[in-house]
N, C-alpha and C. Protein backbone atom coordinates (compact mmCIF):
# COMPACT_ATOMS: atom_id res chain seq x y z
N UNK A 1 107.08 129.22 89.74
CA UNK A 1 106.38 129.03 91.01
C UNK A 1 106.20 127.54 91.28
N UNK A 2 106.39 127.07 93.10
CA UNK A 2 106.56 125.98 93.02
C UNK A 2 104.90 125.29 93.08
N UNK A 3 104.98 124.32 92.17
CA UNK A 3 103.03 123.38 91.76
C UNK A 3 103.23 122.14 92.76
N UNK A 4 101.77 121.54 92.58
CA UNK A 4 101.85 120.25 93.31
C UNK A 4 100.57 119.97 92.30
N UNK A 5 100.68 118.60 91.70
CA UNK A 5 99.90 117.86 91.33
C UNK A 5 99.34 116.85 92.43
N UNK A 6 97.56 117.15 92.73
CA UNK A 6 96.86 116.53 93.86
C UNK A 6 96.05 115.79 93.15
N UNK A 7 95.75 114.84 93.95
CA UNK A 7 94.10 114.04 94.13
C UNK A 7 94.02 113.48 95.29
N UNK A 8 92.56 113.06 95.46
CA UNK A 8 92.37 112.89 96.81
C UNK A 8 91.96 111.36 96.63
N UNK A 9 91.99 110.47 97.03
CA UNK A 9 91.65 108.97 97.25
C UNK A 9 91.34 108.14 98.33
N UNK A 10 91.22 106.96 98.52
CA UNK A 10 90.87 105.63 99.11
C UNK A 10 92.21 105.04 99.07
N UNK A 11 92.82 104.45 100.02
CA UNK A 11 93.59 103.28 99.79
C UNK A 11 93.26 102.30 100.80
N UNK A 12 93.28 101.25 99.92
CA UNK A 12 92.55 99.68 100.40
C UNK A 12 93.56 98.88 101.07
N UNK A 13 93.19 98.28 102.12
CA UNK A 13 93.83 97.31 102.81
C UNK A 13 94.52 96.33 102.28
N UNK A 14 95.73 95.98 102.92
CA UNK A 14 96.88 95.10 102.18
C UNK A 14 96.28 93.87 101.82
N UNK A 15 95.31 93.14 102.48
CA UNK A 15 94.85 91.74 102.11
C UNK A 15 94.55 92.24 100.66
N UNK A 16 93.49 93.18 100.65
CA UNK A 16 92.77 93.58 99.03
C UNK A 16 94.14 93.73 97.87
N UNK A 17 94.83 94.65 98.73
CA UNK A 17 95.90 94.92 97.43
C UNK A 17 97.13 93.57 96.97
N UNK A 18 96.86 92.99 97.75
CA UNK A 18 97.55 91.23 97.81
C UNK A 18 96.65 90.68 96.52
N UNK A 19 95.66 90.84 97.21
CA UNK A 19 94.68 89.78 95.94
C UNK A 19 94.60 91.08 94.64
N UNK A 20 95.00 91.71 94.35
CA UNK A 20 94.72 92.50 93.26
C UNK A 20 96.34 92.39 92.20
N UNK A 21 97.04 92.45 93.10
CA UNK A 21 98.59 92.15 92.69
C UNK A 21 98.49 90.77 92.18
N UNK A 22 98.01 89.71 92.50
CA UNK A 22 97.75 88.17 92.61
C UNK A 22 97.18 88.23 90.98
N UNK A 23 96.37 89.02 90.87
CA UNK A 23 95.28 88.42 89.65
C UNK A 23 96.16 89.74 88.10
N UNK A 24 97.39 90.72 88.75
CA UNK A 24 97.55 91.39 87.82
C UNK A 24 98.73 91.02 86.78
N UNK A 25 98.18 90.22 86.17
CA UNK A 25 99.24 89.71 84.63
C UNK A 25 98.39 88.86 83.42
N UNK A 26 98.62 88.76 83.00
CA UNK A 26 98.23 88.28 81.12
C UNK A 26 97.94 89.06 80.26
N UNK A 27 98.34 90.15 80.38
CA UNK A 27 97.76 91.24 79.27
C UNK A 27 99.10 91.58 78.77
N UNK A 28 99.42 91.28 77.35
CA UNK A 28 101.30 91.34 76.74
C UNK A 28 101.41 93.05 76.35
N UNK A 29 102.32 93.28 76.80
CA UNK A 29 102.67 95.14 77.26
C UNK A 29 102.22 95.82 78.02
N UNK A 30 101.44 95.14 78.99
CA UNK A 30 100.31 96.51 79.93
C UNK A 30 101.38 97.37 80.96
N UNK A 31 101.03 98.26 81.52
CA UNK A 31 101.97 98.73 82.66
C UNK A 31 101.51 98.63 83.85
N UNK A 32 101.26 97.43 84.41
CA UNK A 32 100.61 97.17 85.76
C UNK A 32 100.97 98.53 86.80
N UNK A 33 99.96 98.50 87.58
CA UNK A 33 100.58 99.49 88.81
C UNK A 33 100.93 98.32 89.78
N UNK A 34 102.19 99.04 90.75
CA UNK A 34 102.67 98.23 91.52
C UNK A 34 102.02 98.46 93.22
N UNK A 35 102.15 97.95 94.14
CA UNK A 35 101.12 98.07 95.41
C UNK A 35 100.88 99.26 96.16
N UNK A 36 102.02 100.03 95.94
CA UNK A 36 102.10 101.56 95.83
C UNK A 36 101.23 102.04 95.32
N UNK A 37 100.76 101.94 94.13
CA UNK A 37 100.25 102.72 92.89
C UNK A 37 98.40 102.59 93.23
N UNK A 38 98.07 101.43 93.93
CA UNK A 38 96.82 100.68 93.80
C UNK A 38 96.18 102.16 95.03
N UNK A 39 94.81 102.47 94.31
CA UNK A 39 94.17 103.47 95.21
C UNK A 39 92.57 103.50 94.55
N UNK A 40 92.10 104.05 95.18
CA UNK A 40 90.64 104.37 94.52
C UNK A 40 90.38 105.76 94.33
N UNK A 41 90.46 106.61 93.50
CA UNK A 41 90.44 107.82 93.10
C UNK A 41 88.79 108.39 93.36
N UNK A 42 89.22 109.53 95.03
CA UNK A 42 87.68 110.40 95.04
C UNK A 42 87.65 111.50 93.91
N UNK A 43 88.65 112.21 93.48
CA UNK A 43 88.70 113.29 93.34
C UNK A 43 90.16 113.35 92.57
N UNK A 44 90.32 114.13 91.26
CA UNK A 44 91.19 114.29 90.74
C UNK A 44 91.45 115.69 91.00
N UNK A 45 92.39 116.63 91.06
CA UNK A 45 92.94 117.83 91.46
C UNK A 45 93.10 118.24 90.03
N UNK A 46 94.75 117.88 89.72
CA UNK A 46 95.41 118.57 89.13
C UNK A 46 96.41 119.51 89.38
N UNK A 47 97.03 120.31 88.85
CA UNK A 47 98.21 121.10 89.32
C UNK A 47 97.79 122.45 89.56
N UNK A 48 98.16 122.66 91.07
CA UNK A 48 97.65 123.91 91.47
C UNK A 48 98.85 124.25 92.37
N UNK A 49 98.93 125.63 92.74
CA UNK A 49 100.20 126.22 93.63
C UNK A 49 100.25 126.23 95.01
N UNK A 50 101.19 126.36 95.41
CA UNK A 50 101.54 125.71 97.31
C UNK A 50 100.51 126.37 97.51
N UNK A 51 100.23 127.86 97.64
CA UNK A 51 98.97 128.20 98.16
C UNK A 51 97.90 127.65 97.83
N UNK A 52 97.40 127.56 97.11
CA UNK A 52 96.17 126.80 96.66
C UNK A 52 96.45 125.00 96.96
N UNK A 53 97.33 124.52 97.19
CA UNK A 53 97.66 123.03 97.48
C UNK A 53 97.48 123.24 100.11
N UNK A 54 97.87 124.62 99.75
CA UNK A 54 97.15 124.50 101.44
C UNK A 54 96.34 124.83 101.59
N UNK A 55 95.24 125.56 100.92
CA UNK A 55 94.08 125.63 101.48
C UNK A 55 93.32 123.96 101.10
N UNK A 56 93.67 123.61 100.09
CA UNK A 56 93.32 122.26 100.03
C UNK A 56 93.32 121.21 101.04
N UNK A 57 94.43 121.27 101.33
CA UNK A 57 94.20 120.32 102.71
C UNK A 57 93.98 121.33 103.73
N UNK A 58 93.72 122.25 104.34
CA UNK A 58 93.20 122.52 105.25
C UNK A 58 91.10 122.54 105.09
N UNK A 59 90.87 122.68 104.16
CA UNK A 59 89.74 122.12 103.28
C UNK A 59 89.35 121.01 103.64
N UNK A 60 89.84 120.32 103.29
CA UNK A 60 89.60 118.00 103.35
C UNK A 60 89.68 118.38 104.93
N UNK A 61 89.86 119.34 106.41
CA UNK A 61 90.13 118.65 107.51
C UNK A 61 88.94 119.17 107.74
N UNK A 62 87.93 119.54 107.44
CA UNK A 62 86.85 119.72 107.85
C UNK A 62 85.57 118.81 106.93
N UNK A 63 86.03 117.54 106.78
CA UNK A 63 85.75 116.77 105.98
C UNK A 63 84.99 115.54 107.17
N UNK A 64 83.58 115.65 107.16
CA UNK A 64 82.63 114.67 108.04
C UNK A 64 82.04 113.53 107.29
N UNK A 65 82.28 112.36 107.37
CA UNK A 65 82.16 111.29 106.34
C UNK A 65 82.14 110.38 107.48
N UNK A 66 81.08 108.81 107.25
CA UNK A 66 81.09 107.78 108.08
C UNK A 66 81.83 106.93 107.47
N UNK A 67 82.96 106.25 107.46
CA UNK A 67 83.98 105.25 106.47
C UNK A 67 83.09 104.25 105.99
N UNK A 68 83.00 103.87 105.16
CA UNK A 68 82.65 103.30 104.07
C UNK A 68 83.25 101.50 103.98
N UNK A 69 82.18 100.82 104.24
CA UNK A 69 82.43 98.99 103.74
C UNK A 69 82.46 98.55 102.70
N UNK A 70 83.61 98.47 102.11
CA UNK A 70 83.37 97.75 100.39
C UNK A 70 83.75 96.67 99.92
N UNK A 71 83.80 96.07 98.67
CA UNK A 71 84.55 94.98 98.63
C UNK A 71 84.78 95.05 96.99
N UNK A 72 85.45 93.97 96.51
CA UNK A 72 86.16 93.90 95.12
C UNK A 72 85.24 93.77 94.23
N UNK A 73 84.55 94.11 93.52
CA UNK A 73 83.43 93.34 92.70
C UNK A 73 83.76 93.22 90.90
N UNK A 74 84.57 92.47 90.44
CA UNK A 74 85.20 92.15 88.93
C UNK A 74 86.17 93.49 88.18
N UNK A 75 86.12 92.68 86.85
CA UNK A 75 87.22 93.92 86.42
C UNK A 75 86.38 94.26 85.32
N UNK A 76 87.15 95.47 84.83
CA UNK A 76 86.62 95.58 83.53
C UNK A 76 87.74 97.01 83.21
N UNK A 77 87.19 97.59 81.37
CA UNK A 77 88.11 98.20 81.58
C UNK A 77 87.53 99.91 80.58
N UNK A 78 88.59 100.44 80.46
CA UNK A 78 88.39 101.92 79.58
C UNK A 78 88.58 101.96 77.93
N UNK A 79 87.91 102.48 76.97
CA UNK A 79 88.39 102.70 76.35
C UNK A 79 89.07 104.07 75.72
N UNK A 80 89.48 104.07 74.40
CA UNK A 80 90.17 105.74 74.51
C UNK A 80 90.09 105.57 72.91
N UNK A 81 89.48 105.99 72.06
CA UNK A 81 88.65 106.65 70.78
C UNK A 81 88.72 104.82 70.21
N UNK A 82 88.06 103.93 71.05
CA UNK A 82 87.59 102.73 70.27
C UNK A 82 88.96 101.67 70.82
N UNK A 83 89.99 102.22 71.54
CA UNK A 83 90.92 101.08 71.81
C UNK A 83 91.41 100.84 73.06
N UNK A 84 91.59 99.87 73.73
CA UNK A 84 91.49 99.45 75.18
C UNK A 84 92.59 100.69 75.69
N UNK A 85 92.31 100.66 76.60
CA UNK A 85 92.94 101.81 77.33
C UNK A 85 93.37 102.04 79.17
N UNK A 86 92.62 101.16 79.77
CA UNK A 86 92.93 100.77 81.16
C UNK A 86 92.26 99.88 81.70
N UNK A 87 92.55 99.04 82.08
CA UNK A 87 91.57 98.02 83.25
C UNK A 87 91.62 97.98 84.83
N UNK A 88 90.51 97.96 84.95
CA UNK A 88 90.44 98.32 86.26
C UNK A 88 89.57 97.17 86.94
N UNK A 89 89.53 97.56 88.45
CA UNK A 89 88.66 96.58 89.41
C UNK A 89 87.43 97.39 89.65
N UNK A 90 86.35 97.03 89.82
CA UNK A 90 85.03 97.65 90.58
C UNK A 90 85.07 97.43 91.92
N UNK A 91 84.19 98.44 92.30
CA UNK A 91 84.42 98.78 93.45
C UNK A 91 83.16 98.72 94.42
N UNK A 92 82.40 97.93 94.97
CA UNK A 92 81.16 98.38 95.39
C UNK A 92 80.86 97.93 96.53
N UNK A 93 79.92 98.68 97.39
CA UNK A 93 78.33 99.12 96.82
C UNK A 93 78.90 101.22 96.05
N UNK A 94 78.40 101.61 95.04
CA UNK A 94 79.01 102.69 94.70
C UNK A 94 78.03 103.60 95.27
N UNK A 95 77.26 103.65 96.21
CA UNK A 95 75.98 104.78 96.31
C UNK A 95 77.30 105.33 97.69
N UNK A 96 77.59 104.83 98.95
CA UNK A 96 78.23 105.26 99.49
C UNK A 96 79.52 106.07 99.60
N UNK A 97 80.39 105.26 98.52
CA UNK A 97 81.77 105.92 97.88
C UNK A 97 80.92 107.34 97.21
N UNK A 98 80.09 107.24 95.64
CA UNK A 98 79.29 108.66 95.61
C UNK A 98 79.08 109.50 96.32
N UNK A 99 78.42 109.26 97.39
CA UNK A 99 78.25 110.18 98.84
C UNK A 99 79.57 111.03 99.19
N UNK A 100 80.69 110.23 99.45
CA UNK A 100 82.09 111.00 99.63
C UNK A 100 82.41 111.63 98.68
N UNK A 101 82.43 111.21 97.64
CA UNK A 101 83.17 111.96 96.79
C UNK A 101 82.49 112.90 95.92
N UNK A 102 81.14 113.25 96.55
CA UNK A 102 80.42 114.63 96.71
C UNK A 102 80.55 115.61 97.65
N UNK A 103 81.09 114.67 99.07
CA UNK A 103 81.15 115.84 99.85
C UNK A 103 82.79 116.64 99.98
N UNK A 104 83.86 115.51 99.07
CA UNK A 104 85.50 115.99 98.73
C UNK A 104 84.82 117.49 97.97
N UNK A 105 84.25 116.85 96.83
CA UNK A 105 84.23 117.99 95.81
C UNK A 105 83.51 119.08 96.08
N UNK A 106 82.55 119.58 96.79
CA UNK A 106 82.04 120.68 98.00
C UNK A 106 83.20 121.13 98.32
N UNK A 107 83.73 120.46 99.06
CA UNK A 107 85.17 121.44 99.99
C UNK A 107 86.10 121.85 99.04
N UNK A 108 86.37 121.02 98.60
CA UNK A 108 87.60 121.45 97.20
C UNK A 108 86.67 122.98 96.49
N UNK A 109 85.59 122.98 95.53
CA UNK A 109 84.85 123.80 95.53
C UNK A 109 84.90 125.35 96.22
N UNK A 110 84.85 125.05 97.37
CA UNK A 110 84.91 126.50 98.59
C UNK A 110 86.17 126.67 98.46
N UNK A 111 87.42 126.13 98.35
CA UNK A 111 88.61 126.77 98.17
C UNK A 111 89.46 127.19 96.82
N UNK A 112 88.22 126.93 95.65
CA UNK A 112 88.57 127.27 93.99
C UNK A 112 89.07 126.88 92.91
N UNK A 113 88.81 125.13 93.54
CA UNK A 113 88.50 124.39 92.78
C UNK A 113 87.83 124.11 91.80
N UNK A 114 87.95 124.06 90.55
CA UNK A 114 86.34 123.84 89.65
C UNK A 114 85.88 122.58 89.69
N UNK A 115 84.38 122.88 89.83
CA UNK A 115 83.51 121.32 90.15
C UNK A 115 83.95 120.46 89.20
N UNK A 116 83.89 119.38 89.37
CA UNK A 116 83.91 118.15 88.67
C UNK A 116 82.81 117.48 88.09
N UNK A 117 82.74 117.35 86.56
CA UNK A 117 81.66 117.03 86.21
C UNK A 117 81.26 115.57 85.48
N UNK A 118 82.36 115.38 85.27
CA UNK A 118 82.51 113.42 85.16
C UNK A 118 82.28 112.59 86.02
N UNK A 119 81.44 111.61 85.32
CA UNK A 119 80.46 110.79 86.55
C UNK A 119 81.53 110.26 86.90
N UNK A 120 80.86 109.75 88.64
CA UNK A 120 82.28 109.14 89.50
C UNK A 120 82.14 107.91 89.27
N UNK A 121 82.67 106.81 88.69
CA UNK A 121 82.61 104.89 88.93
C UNK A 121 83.60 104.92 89.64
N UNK A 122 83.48 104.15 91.39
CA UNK A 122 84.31 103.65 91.90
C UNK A 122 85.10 102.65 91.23
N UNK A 123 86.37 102.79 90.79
CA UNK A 123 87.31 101.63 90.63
C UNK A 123 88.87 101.97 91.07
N UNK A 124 89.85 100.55 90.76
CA UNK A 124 90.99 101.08 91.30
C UNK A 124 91.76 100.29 90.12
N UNK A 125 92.69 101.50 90.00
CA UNK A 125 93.52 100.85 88.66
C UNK A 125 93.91 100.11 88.66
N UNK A 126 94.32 99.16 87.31
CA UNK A 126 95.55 97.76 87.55
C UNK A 126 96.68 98.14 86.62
N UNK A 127 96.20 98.64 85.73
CA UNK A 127 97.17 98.59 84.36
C UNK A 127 96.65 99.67 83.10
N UNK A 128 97.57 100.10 82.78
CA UNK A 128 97.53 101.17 81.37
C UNK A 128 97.81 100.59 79.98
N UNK A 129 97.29 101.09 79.31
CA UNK A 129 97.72 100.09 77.66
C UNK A 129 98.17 101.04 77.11
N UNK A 130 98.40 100.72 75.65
CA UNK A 130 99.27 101.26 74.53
C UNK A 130 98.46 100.78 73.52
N UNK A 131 98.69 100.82 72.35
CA UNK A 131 98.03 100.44 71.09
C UNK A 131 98.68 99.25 70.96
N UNK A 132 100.09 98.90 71.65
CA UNK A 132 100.45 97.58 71.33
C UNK A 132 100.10 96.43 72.52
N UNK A 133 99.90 96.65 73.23
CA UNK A 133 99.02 96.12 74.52
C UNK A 133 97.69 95.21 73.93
N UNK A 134 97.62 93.79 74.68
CA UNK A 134 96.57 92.91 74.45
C UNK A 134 97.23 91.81 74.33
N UNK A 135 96.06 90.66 73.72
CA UNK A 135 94.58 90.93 73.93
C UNK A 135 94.09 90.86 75.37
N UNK A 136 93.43 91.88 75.39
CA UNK A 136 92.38 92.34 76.84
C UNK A 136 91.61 91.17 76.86
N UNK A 137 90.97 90.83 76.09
CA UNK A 137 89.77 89.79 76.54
C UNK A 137 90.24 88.18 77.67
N UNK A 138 91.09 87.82 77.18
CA UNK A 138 91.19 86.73 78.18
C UNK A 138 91.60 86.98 79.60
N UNK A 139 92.21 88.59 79.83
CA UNK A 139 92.19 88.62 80.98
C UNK A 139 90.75 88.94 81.99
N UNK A 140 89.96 89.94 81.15
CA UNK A 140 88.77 90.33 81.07
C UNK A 140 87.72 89.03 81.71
N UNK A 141 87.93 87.64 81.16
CA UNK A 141 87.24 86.77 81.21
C UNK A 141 87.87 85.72 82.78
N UNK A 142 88.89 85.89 82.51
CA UNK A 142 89.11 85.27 83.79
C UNK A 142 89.29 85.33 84.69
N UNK A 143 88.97 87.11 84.90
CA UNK A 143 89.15 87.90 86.15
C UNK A 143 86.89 88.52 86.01
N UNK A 144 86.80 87.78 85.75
CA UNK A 144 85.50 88.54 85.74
C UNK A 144 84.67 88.48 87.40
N UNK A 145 84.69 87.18 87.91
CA UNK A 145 84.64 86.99 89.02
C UNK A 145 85.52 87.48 90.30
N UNK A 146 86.51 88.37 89.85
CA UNK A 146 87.62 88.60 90.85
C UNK A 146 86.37 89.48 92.31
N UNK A 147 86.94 88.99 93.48
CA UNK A 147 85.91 89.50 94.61
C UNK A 147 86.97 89.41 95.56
N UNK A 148 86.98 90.15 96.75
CA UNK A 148 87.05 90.00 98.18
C UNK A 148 86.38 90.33 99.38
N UNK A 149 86.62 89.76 100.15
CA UNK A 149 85.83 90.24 101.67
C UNK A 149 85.54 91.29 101.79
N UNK A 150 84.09 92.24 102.45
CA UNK A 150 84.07 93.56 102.83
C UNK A 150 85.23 93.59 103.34
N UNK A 151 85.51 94.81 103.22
CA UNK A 151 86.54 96.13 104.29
C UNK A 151 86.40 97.45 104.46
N UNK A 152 86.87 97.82 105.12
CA UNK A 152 86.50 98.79 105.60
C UNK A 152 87.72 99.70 105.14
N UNK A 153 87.29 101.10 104.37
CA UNK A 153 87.51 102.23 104.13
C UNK A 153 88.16 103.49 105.28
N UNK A 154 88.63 103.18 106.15
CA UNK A 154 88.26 104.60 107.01
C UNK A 154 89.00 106.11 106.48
N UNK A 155 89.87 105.98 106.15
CA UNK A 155 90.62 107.20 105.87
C UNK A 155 90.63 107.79 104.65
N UNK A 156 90.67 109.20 104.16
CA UNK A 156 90.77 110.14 102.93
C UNK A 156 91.96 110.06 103.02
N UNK A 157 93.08 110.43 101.98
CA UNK A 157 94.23 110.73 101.86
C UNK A 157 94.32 111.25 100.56
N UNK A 158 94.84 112.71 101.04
CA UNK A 158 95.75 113.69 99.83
C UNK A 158 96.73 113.25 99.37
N UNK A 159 96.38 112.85 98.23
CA UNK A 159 97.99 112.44 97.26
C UNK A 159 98.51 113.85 96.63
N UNK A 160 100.27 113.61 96.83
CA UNK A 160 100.44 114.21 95.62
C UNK A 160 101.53 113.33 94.15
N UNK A 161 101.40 113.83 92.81
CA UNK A 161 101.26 112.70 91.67
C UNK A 161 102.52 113.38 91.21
N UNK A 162 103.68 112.15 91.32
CA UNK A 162 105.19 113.13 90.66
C UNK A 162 105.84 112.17 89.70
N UNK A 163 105.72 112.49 88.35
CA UNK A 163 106.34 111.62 87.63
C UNK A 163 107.95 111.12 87.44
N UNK A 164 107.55 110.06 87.20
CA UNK A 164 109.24 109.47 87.59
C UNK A 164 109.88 109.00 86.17
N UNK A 165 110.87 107.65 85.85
CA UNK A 165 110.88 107.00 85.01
C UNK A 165 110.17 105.93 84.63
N UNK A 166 109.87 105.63 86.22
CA UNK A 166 109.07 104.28 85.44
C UNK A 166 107.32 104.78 85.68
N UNK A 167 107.27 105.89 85.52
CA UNK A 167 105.13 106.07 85.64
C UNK A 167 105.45 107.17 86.70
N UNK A 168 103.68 107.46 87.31
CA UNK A 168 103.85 108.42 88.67
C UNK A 168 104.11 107.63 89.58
N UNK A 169 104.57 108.32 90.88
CA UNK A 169 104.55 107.86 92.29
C UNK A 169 103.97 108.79 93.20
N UNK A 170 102.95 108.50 94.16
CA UNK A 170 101.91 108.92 94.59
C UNK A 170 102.61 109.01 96.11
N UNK A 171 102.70 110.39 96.34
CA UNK A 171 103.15 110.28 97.88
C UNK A 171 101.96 111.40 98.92
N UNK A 172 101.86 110.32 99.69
CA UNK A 172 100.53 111.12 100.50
C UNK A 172 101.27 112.22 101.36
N UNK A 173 100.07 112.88 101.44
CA UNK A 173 100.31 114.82 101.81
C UNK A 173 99.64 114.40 103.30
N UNK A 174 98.51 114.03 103.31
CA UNK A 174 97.62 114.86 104.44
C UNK A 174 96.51 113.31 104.73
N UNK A 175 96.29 113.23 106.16
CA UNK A 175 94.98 111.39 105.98
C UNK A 175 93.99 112.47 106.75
N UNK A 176 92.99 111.86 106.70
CA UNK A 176 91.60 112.33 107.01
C UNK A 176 91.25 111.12 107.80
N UNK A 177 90.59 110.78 109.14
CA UNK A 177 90.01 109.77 109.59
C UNK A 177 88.61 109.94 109.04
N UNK A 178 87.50 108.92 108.42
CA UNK A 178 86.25 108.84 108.82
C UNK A 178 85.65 108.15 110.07
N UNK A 179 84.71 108.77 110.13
CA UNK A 179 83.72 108.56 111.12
C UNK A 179 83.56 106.84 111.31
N UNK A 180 84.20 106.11 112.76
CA UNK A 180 83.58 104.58 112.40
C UNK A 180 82.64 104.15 112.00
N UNK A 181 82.32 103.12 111.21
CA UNK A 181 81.07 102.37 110.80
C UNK A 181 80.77 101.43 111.80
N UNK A 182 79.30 100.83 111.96
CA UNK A 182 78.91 100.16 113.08
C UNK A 182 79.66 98.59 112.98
N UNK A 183 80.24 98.56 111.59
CA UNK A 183 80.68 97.39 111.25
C UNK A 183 81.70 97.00 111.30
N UNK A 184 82.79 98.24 112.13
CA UNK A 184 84.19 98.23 111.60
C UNK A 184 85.03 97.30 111.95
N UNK A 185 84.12 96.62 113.65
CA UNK A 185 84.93 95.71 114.17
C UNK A 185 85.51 94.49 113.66
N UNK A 186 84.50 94.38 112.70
CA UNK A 186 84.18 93.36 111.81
C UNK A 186 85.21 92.91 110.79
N UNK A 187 85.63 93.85 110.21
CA UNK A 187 86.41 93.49 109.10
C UNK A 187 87.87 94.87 108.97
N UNK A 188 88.80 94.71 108.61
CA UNK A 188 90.10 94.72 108.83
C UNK A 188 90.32 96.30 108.12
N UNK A 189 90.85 97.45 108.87
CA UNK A 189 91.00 98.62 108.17
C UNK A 189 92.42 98.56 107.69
N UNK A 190 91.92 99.46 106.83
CA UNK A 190 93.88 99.80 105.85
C UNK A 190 94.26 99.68 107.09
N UNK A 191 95.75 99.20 106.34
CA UNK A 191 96.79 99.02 106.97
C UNK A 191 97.16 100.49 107.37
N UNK A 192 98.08 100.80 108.42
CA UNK A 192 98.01 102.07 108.70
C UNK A 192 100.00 102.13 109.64
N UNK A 193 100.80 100.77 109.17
CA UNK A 193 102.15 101.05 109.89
C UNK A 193 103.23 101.13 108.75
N UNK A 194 102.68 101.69 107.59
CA UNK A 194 103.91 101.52 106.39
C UNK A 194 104.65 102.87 106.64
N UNK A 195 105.35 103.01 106.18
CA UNK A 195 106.13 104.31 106.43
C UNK A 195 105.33 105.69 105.92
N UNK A 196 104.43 105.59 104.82
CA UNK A 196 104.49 106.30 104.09
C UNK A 196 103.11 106.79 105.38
N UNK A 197 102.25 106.15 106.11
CA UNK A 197 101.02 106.56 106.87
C UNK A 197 101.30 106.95 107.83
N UNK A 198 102.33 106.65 108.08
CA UNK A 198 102.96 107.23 110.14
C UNK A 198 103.54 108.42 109.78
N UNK A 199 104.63 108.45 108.44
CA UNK A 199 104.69 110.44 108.34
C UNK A 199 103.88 111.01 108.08
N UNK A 200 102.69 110.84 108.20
CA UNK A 200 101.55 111.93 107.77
C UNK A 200 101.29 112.59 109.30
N UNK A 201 102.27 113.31 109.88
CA UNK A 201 102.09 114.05 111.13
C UNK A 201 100.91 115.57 110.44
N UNK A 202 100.91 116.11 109.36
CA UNK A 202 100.71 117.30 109.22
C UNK A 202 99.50 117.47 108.01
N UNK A 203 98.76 118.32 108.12
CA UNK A 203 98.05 118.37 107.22
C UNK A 203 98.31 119.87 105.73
N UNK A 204 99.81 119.67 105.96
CA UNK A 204 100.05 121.32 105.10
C UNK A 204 101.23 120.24 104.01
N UNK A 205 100.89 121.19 102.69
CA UNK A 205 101.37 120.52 101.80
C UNK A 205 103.06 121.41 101.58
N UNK A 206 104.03 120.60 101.67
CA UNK A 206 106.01 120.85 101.80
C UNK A 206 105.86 121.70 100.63
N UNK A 207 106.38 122.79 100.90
CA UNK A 207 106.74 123.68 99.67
C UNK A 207 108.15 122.55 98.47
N UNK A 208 107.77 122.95 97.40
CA UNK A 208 109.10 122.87 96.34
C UNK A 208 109.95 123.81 96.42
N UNK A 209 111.33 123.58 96.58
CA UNK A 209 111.66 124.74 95.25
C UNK A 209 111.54 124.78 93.27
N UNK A 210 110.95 125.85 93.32
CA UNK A 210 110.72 126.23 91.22
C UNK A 210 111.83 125.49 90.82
N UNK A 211 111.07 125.17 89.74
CA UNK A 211 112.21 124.59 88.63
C UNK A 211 113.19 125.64 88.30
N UNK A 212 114.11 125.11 87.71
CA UNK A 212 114.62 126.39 87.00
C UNK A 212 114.15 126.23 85.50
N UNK A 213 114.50 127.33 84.65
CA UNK A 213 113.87 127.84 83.32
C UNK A 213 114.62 127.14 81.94
């Protein structure tokens, strides 16, 4: 039967993902993500079936949210049983991003989803490690200050996550507008003329055909 591996995310405006690309190197073996890859994760899915991948996005379109102003606020990173394991950017103010990505997981929820019970930290990936990966700390230290300008958030977007050779590649399903903020005039929304945002005519997720056996 044909699956789709989903999550639902944030993707940040090209100035942000400029300066995030800018500050991503000194760590010897990491697997940077490339500008593609850069997102802020509301909601992790997982692999569920075309049917269950359309009620999903027909789910997220009844999705009422005011878009959200954020900005870059340092790095830091994961560990995984005591050894570095991902670094990432912060993301804040996090009380607002929280807000959304309580009301994703509600809707996901009503269509049979199981809740999510791992606390949410807004961040957005840079890079994955290995056991041979490092040392973390000097990048750690000289990205500690990494910041940019508010921006503005407006759109949800359904990813779906398809592994390749070189890592996943994240191709969006379905965008969600939020609600403007009083601030929006203000500061610069995702970019919204790349190829990958203008085919989002539809909110129904493309059947596969099954693997074969």
């Amino acid at each position: 039967m044909s699956t789709h591996r989903l999550f639902v995310a944030l993707r940040p405006p090209r100035p942000v993902r400029e300066t995030l690309v800018a500050a991503m190197h000194g760590i010897s073996g990491a697997r940077w993500q490339d500008d593609e890859q850069l997102h802020l994760t509301l909601r992790f899915i997982g692999e569920v079936d075309h049917h269950r991948a359309e009620d999903i996005a027909a789910a997220l379109g009844s999705l009422h949210a005011p878009a959200v102003t954020a900005r870059i606020a340092g790095v830091s990173l994961f560990e995984r049983r005591g050894q570095p394991h991902m670094v990432w950017a912060g993301v804040e103010p996090a009380e607002p991003l929280a807000a959304l990505n309580r009301k994703v997981d509600q809707l996901l929820v009503r269509v049979g989803v199981v809740p999510e019970t791992r606390a949410f930290l807004p961040h957005i990936t840079l890079a994955r490690l290995n056991r041979s990966a490092g040392p973390v700390a000097p990048f750690l230290a000289l990205n500690s200050d990494l910041a940019s300008d508010p921006f503005i958030l407006g759109h949800v977007t359904l990813y779906e996550s398809e592994m390749g050779h070189g890592g996943s590649r994240y191709h969006p399903v379905a965008r969600y507008p939020l609600a403007d903020a009083t601030s929006a005039a203000r500061y610069p929304l995702a970019d919204a003329t790349s190829a990958a945002a203008t085919a989002l005519t539809s909110s129904h997720v493309a059947a596969k055909p099954s693997s074969s056996p």
